[in-house]
Each structure stands twice: as structure tokens, then as C-alpha cells.
N, C-alpha and C. Protein backbone atom coordinates (compact mmCIF):
# COMPACT_ATOMS: atom_id res chain seq x y z
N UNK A 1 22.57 -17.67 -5.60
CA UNK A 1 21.38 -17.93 -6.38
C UNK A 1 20.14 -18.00 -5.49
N UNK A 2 20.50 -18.52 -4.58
CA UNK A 2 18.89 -18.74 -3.52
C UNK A 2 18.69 -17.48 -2.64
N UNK A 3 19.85 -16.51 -2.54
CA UNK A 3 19.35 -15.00 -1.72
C UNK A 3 18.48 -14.44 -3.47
N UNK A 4 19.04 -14.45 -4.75
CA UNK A 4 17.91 -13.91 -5.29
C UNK A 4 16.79 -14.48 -5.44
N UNK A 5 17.10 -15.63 -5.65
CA UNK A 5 15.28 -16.08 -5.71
C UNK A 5 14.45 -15.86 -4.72
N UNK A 6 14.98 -15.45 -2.81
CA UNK A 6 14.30 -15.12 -2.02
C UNK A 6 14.13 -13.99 -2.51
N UNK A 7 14.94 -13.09 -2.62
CA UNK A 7 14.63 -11.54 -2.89
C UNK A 7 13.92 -11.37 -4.11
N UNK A 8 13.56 -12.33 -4.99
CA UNK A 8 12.34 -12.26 -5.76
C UNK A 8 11.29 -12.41 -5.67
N UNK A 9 11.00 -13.39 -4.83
CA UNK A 9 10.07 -14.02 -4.34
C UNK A 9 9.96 -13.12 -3.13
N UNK A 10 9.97 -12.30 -2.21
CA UNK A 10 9.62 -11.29 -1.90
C UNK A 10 9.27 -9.93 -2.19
N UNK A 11 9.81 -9.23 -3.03
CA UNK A 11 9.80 -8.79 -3.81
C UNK A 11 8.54 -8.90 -4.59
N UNK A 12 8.35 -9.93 -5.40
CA UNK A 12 7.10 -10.22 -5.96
C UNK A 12 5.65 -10.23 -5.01
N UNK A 13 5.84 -10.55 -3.59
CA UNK A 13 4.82 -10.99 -2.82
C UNK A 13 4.32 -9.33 -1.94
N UNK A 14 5.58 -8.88 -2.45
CA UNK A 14 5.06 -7.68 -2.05
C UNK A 14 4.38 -6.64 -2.81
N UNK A 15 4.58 -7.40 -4.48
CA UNK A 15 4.11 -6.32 -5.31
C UNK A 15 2.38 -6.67 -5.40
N UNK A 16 2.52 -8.07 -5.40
CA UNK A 16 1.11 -8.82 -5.62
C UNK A 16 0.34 -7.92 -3.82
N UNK A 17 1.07 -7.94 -2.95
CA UNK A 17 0.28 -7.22 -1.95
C UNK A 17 -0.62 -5.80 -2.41
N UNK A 18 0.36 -5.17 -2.85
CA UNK A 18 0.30 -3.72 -3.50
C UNK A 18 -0.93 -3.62 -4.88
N UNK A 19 -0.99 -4.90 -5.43
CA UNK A 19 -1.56 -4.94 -6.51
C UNK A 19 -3.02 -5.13 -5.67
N UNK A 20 -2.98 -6.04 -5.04
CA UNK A 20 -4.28 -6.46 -4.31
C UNK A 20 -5.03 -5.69 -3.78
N UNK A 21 -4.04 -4.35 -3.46
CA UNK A 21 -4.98 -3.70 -2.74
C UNK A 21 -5.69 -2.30 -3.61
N UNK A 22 -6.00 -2.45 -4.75
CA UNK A 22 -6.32 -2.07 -5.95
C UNK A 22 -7.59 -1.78 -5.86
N UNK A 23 -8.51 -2.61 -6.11
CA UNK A 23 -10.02 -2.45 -5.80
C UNK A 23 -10.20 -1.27 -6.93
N UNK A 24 -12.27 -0.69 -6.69
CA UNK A 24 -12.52 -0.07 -7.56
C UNK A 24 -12.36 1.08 -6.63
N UNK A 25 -12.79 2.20 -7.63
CA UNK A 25 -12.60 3.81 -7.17
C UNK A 25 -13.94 4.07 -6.33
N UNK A 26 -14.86 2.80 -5.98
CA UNK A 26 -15.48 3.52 -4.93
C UNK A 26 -15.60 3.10 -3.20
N UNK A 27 -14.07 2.96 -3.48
CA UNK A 27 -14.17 2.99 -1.64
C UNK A 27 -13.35 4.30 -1.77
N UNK A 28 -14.10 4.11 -0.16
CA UNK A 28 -14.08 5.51 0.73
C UNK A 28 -12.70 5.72 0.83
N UNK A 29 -11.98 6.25 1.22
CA UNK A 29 -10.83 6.66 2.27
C UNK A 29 -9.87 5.38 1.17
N UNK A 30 -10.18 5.33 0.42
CA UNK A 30 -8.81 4.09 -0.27
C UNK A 30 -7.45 5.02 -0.83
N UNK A 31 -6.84 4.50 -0.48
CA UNK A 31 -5.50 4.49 -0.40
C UNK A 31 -4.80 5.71 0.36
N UNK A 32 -5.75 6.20 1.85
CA UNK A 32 -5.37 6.85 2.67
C UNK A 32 -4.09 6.43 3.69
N UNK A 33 -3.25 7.81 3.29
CA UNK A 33 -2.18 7.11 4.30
C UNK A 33 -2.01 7.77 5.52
N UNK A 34 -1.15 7.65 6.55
CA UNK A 34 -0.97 8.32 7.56
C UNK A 34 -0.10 8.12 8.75
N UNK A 35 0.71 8.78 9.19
CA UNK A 35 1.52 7.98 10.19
C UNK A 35 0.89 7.84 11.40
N UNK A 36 1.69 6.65 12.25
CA UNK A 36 0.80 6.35 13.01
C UNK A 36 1.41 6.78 14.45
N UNK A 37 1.47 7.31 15.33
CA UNK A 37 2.41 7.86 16.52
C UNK A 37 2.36 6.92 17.64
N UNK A 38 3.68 6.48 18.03
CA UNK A 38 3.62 5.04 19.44
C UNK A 38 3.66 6.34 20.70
N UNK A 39 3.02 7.97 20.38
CA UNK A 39 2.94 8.43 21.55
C UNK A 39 1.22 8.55 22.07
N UNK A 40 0.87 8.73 23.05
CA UNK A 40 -0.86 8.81 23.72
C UNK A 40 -1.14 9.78 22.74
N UNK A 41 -2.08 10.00 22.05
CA UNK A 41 -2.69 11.02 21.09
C UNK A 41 -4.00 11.48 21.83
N UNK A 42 -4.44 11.00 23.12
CA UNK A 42 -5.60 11.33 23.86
C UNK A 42 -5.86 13.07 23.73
N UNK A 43 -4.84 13.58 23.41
CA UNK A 43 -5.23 15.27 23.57
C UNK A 43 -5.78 15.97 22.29
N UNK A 44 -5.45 15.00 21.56
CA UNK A 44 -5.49 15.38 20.02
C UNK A 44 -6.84 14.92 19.66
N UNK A 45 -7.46 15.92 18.76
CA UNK A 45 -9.16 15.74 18.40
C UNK A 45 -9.20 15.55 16.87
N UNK A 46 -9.54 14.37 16.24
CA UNK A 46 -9.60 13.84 14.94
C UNK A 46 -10.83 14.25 14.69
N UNK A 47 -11.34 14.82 13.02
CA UNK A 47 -12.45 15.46 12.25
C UNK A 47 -13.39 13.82 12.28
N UNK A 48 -12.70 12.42 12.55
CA UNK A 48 -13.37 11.36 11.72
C UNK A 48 -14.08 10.52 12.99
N UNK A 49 -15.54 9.98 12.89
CA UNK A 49 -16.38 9.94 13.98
C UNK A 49 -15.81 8.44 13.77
N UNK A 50 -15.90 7.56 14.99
CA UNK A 50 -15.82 6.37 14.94
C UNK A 50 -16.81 5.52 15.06
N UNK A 51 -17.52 4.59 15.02
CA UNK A 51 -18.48 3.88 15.09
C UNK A 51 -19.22 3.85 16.14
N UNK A 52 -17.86 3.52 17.26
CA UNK A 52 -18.61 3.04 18.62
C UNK A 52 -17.63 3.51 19.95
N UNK A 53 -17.94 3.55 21.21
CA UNK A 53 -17.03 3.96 21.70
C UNK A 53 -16.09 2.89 22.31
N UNK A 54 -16.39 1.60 21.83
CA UNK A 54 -15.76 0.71 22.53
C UNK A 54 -14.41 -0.01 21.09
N UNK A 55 -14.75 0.72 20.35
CA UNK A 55 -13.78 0.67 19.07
C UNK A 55 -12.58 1.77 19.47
N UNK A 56 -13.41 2.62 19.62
CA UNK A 56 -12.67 3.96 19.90
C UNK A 56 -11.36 3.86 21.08
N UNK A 57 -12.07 3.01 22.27
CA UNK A 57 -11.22 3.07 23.35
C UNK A 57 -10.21 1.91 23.32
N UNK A 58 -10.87 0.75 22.20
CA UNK A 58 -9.74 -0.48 22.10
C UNK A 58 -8.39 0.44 21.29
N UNK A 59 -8.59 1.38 20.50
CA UNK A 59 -7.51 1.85 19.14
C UNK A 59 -6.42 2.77 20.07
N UNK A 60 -7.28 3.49 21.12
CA UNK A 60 -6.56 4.28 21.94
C UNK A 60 -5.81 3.90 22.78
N UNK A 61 -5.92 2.47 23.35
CA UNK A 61 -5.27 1.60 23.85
C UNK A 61 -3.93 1.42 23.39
N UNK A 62 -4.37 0.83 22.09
CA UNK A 62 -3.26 0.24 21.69
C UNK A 62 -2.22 1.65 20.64
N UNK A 63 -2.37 3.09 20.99
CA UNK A 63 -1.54 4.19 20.87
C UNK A 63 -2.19 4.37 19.00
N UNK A 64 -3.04 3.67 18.56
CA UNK A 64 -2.86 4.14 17.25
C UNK A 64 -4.44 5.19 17.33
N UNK A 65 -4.55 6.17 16.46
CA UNK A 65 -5.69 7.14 16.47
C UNK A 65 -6.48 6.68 15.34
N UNK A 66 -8.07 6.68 15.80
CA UNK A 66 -8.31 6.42 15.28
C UNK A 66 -8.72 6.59 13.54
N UNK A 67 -8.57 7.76 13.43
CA UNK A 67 -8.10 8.56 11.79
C UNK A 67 -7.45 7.06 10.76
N UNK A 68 -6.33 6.69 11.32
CA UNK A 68 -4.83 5.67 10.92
C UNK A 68 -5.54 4.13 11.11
N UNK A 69 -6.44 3.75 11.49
CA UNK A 69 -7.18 2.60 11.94
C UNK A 69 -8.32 2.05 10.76
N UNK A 70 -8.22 0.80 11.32
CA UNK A 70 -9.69 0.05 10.55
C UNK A 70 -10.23 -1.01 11.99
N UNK A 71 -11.23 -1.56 11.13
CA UNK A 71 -11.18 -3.13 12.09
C UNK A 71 -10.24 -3.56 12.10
N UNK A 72 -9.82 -3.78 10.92
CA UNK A 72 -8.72 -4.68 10.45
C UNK A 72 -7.40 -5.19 11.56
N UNK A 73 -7.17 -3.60 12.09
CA UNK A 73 -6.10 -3.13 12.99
C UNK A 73 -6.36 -4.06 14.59
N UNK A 74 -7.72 -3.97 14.69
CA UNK A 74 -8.18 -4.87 15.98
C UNK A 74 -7.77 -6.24 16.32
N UNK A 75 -7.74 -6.86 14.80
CA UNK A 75 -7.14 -8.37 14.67
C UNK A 75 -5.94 -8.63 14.62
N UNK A 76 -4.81 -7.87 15.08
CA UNK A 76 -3.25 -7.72 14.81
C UNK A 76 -3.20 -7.49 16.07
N UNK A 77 -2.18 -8.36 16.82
CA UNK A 77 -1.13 -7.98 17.80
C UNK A 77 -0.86 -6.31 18.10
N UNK A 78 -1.21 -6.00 18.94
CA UNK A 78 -0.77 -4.11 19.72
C UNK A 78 0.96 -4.49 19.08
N UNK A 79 0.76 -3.81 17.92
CA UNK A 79 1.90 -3.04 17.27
C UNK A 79 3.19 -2.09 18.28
N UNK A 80 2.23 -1.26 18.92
CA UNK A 80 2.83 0.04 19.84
C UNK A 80 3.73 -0.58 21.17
N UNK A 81 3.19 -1.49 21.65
CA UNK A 81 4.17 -2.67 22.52
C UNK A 81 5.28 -3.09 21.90
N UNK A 82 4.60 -3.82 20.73
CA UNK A 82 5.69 -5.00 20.50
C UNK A 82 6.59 -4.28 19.63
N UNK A 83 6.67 -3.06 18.99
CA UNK A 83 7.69 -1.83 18.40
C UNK A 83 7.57 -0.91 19.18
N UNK A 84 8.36 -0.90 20.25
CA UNK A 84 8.24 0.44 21.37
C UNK A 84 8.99 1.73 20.65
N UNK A 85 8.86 2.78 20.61
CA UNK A 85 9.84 4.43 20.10
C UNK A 85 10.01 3.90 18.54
N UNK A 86 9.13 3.28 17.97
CA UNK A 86 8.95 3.13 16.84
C UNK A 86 7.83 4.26 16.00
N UNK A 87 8.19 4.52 14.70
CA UNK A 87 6.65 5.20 14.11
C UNK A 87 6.30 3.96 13.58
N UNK A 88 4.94 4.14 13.52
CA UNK A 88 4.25 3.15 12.86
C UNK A 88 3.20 3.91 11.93
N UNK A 89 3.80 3.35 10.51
CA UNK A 89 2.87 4.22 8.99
C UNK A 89 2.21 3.38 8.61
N UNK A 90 1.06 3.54 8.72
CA UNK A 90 -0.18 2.93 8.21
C UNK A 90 -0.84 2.97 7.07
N UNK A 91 -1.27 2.11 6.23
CA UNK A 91 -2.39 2.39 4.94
C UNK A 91 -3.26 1.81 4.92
N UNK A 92 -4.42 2.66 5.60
CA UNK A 92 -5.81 1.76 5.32
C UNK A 92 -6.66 1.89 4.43
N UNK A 93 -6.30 0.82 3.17
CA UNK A 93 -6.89 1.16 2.21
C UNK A 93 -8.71 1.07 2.00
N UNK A 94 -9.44 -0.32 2.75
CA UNK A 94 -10.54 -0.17 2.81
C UNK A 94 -11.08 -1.20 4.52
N UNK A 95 -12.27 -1.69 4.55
CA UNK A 95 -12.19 -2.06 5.67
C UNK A 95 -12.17 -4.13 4.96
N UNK A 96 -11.10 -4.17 4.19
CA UNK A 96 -10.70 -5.21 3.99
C UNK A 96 -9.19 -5.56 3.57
N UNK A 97 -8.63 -4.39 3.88
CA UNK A 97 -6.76 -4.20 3.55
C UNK A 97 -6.34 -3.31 4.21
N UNK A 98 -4.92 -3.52 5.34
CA UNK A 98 -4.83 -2.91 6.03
C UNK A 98 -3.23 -3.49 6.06
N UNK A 99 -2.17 -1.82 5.81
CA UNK A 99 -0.60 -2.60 6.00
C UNK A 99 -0.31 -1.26 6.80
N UNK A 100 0.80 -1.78 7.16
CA UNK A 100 1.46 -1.08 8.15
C UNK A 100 3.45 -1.45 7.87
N UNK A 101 4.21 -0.28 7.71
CA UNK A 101 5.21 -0.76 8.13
C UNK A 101 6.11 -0.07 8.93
N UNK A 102 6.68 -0.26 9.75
CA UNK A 102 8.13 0.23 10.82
C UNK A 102 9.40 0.29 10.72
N UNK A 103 9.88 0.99 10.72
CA UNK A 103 11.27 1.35 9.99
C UNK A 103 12.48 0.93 11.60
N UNK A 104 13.40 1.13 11.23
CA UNK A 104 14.45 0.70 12.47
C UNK A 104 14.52 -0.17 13.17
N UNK A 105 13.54 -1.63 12.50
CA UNK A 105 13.50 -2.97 13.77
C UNK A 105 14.61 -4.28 13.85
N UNK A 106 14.94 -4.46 14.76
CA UNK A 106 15.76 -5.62 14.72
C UNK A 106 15.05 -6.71 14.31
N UNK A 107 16.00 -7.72 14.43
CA UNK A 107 14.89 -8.94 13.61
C UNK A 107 14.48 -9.90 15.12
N UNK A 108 15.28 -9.46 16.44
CA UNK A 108 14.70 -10.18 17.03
C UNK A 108 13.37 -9.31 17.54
N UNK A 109 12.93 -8.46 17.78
CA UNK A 109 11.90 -7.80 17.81
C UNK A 109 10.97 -8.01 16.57
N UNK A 110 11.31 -8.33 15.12
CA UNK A 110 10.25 -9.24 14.23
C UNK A 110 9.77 -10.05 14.83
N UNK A 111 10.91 -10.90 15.09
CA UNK A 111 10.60 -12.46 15.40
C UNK A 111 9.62 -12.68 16.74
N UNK A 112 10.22 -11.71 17.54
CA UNK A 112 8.72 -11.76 18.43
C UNK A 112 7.34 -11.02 18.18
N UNK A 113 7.09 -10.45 17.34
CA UNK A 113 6.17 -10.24 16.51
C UNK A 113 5.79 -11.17 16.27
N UNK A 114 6.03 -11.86 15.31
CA UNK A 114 5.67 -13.02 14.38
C UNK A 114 5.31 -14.30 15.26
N UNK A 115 6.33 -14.34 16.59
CA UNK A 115 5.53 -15.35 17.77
C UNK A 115 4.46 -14.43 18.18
N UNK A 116 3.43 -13.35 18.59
CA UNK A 116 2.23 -12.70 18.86
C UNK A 116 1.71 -12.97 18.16
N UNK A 117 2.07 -13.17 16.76
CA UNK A 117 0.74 -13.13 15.66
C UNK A 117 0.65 -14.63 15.85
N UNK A 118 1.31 -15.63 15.68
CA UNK A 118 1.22 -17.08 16.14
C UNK A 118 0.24 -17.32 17.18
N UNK A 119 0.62 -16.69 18.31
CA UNK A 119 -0.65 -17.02 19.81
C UNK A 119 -1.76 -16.15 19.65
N UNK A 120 -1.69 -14.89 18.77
CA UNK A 120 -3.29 -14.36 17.87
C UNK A 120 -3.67 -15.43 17.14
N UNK A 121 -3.60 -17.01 16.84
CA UNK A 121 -4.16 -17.62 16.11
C UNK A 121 -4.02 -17.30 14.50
N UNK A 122 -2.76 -16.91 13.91
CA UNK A 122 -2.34 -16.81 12.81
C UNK A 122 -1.53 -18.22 12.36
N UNK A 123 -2.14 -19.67 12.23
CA UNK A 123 -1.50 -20.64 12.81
C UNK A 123 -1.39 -21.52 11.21
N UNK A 124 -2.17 -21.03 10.34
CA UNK A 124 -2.79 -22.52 9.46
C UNK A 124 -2.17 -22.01 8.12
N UNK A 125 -2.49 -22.67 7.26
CA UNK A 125 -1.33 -22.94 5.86
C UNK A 125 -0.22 -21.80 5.90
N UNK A 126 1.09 -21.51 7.29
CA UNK A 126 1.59 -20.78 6.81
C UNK A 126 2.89 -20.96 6.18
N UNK A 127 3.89 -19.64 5.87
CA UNK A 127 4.70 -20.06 4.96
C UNK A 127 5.64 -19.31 5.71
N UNK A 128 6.52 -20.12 6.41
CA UNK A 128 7.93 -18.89 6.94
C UNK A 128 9.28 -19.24 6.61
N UNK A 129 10.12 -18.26 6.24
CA UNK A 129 11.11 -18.69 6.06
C UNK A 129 12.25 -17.27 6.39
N UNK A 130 13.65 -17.52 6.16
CA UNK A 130 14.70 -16.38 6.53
C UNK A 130 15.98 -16.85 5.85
N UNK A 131 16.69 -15.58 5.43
CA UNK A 131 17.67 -15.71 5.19
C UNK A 131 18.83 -14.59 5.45
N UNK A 132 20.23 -14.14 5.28
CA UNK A 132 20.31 -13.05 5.52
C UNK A 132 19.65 -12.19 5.26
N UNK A 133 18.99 -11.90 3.60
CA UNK A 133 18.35 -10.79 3.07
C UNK A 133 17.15 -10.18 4.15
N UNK A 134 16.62 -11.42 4.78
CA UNK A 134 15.25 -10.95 5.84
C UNK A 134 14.35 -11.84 5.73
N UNK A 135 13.33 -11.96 6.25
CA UNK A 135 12.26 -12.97 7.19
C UNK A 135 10.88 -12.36 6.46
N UNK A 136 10.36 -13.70 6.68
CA UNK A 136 8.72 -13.42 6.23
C UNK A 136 8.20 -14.11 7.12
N UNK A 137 6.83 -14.26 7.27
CA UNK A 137 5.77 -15.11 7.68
C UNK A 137 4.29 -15.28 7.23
N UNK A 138 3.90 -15.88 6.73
CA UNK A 138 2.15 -15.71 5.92
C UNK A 138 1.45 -16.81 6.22
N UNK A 139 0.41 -16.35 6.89
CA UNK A 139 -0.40 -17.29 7.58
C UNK A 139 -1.71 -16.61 7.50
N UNK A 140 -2.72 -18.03 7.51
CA UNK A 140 -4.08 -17.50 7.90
C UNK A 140 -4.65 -17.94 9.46
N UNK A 141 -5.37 -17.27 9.78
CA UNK A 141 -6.38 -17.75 10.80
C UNK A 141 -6.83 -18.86 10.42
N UNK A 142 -7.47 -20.10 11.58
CA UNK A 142 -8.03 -21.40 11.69
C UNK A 142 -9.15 -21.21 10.77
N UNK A 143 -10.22 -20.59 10.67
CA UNK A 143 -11.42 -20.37 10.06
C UNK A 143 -11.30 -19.62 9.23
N UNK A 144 -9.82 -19.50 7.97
CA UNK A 144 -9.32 -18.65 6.73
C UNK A 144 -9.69 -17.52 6.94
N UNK A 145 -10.53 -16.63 7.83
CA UNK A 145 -11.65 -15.58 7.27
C UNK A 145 -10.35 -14.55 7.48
N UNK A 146 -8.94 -14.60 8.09
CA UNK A 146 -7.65 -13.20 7.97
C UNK A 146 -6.41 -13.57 7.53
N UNK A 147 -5.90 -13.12 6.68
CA UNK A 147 -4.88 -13.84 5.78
C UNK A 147 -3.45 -12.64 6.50
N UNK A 148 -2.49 -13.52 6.55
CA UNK A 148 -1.89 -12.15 7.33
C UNK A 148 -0.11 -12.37 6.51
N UNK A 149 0.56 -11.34 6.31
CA UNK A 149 1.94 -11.00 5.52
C UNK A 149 2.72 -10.32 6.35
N UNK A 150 3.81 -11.06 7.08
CA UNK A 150 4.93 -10.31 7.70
C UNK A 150 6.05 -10.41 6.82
N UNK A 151 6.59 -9.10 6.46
CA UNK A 151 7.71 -9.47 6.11
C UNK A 151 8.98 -8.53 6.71
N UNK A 152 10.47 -8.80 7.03
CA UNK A 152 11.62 -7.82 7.86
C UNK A 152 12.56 -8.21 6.24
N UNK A 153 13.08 -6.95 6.00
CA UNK A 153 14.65 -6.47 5.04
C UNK A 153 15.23 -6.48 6.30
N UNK A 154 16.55 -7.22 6.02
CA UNK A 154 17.77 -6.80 7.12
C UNK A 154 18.05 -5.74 6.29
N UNK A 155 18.59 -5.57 5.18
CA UNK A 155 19.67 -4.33 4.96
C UNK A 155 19.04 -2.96 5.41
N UNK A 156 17.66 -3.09 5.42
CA UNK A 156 17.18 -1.35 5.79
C UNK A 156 16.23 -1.44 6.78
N UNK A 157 16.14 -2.32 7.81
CA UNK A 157 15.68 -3.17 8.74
C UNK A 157 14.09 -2.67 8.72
N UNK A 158 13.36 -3.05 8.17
CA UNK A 158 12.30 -2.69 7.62
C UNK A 158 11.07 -3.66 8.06
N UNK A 159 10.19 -3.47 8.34
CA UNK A 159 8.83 -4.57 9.02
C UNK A 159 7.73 -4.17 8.09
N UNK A 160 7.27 -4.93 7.47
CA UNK A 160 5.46 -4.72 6.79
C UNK A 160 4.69 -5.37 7.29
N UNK A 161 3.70 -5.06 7.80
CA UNK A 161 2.78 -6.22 8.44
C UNK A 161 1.36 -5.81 7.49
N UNK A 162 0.83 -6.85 6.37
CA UNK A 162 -0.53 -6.61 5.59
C UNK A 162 -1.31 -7.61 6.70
N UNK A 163 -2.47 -6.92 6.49
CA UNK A 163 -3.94 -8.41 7.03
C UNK A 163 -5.01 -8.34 6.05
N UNK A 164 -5.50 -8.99 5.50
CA UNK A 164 -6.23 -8.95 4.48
C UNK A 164 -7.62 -9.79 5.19
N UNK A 165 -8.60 -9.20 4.89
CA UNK A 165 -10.31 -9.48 5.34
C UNK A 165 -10.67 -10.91 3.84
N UNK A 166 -10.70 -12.00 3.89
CA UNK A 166 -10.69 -12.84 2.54
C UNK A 166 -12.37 -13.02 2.83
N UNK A 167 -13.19 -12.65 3.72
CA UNK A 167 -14.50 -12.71 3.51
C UNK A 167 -14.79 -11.58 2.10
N UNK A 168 -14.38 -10.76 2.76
CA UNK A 168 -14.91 -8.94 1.54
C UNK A 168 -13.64 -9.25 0.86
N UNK A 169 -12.79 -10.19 0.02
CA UNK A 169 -12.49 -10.21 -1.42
C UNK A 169 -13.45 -10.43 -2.37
């Protein structure tokens, strides 16, 4: 009884994610998807100008291009480290919703995830819990302004990581 009510209660938190990220039909680039490559993309020339070049060179850093990027992406733990020979598929829906998930992860490679996002200051009302079915974590930043959703499936070993901007809700 309590693996379904987790698996509902995930389940649900993931639909309410999905729902959230809804908005009206006039953002830009909403509900653009794209995979994200943990290889150097430095050779590769994207059509999409970036702001600044010091945006540009933080995204390249951390292996994601910037096409697959937001701000959003800046405030999250380097993904491309902490999931090494991983893809990482991205949806940046506007520059206030931003998920990502990784396919093939163990859960101790979550779990140290979920300690990065902890020492990123993801520290205050959060909610974690695990069971066989798989692991969550939801926390905000000290000053609410980034609301953040980890969640791992053991059976299809699966990682979502949402960050949500709660200033631009």
C-alpha cells in the first residue's frame, strides 16, 4: 500500500510539474526540446546568439550548448560531471522552467546529485524521501526565489531534475 501511494504521489508531482509548465502561447522557444551531449560541442556552430560571452563560456564549461540551455541551467549543479557518458535531454520551456532528465543512473550517483544540489544551497522546506520504487528530493533555495524537483525510478533508472524561477510565476 505505501509503494503505491509513493508511486502516486510521484507520479502526480510529476504531472503537476508538466502541468506547470503550461504557460501562455507567447513564450518564445516554449516547449523546445533537445538533447543535450556530455561530449565538448566547441566545434559545433549553433544558429542561436547568446546574451553574453561570459554565459556562453559558463554553458560550455559545463558540456551543455548553448541552443539546450537557459539561466535556469546556471543555478543547477554541472550535470555533465556528476552524470559522466550520460545523455542529458533537456526542456527549456521558458526562462522560468527548466527540466532535464538522464536515463541509465544508479541511485548512488542520484544521491550524490542530490548531496550537490544540497551544498548549491537547495536547503529549505525540503521534502525527501525513498523507497524501492525510487527517490525524490524538493527543495527551495534560502531566499525561495528556485524551487528545485529531483526525482530517480529504480525500475527504469531514470533522473528528472525540474528548477523552477518562483520570482517569474
Amino acid at each position: 500500500m505505501k509503494k503505491r501511494l509513493f508511486i502516486g504521489l510521484l507520479v502526480g508531482a510529476m504531472c503537476v510539474g508538466l502541468v506547470g509548465c503550461g504557460g501562455n502561447g507567447s513564450n518564445a522557444g516554449s516547449g523546445s526540446s533537445e538533447s543535450v551531449s556530455t561530449e565538448s560541442e566547441s566545434d559545433t556552430e549553433t544558429d542561436t546568439e547568446t546574451e553574453g560571452a561570459s554565459s556562453e563560456e559558463s554553458t560550455e564549461k559545463k558540456g551543455l550548448s548553448a541552443v539546450d540551455t537557459s539561466v535556469l541551467t546556471e543555478k543547477l549543479p554541472d550535470m555533465v560531471s556528476a552524470f559522466p557518458d550520460r545523455e542529458i535531454k533537456g526542456v527549456v520551456v521558458d526562462d522560468s522552467y527548466v527540466r532535464y532528465g538522464i536515463d541509465d543512473v544508479e541511485s548512488d550517483t542520484f544521491d550524490a546529485y542530490v548531496r550537490l544540489c544540497q551544498d548549491a544551497g537547495y536547503v529549505s522546506n525540503t521534502s525527501q524521501g525513498s523507497d524501492d520504487t525510487g527517490s525524490h528530493y524538493w527543495a527551495y533555495t534560502e531566499d525561495g526565489q528556485y524551487y528545485l524537483e529531483i526525482m530517480y525510478t529504480t525500475s527504469d533508472k531514470h533522473a528528472s531534475i525540474c528548477l523552477t524561477d518562483e520570482s517569474k510565476q
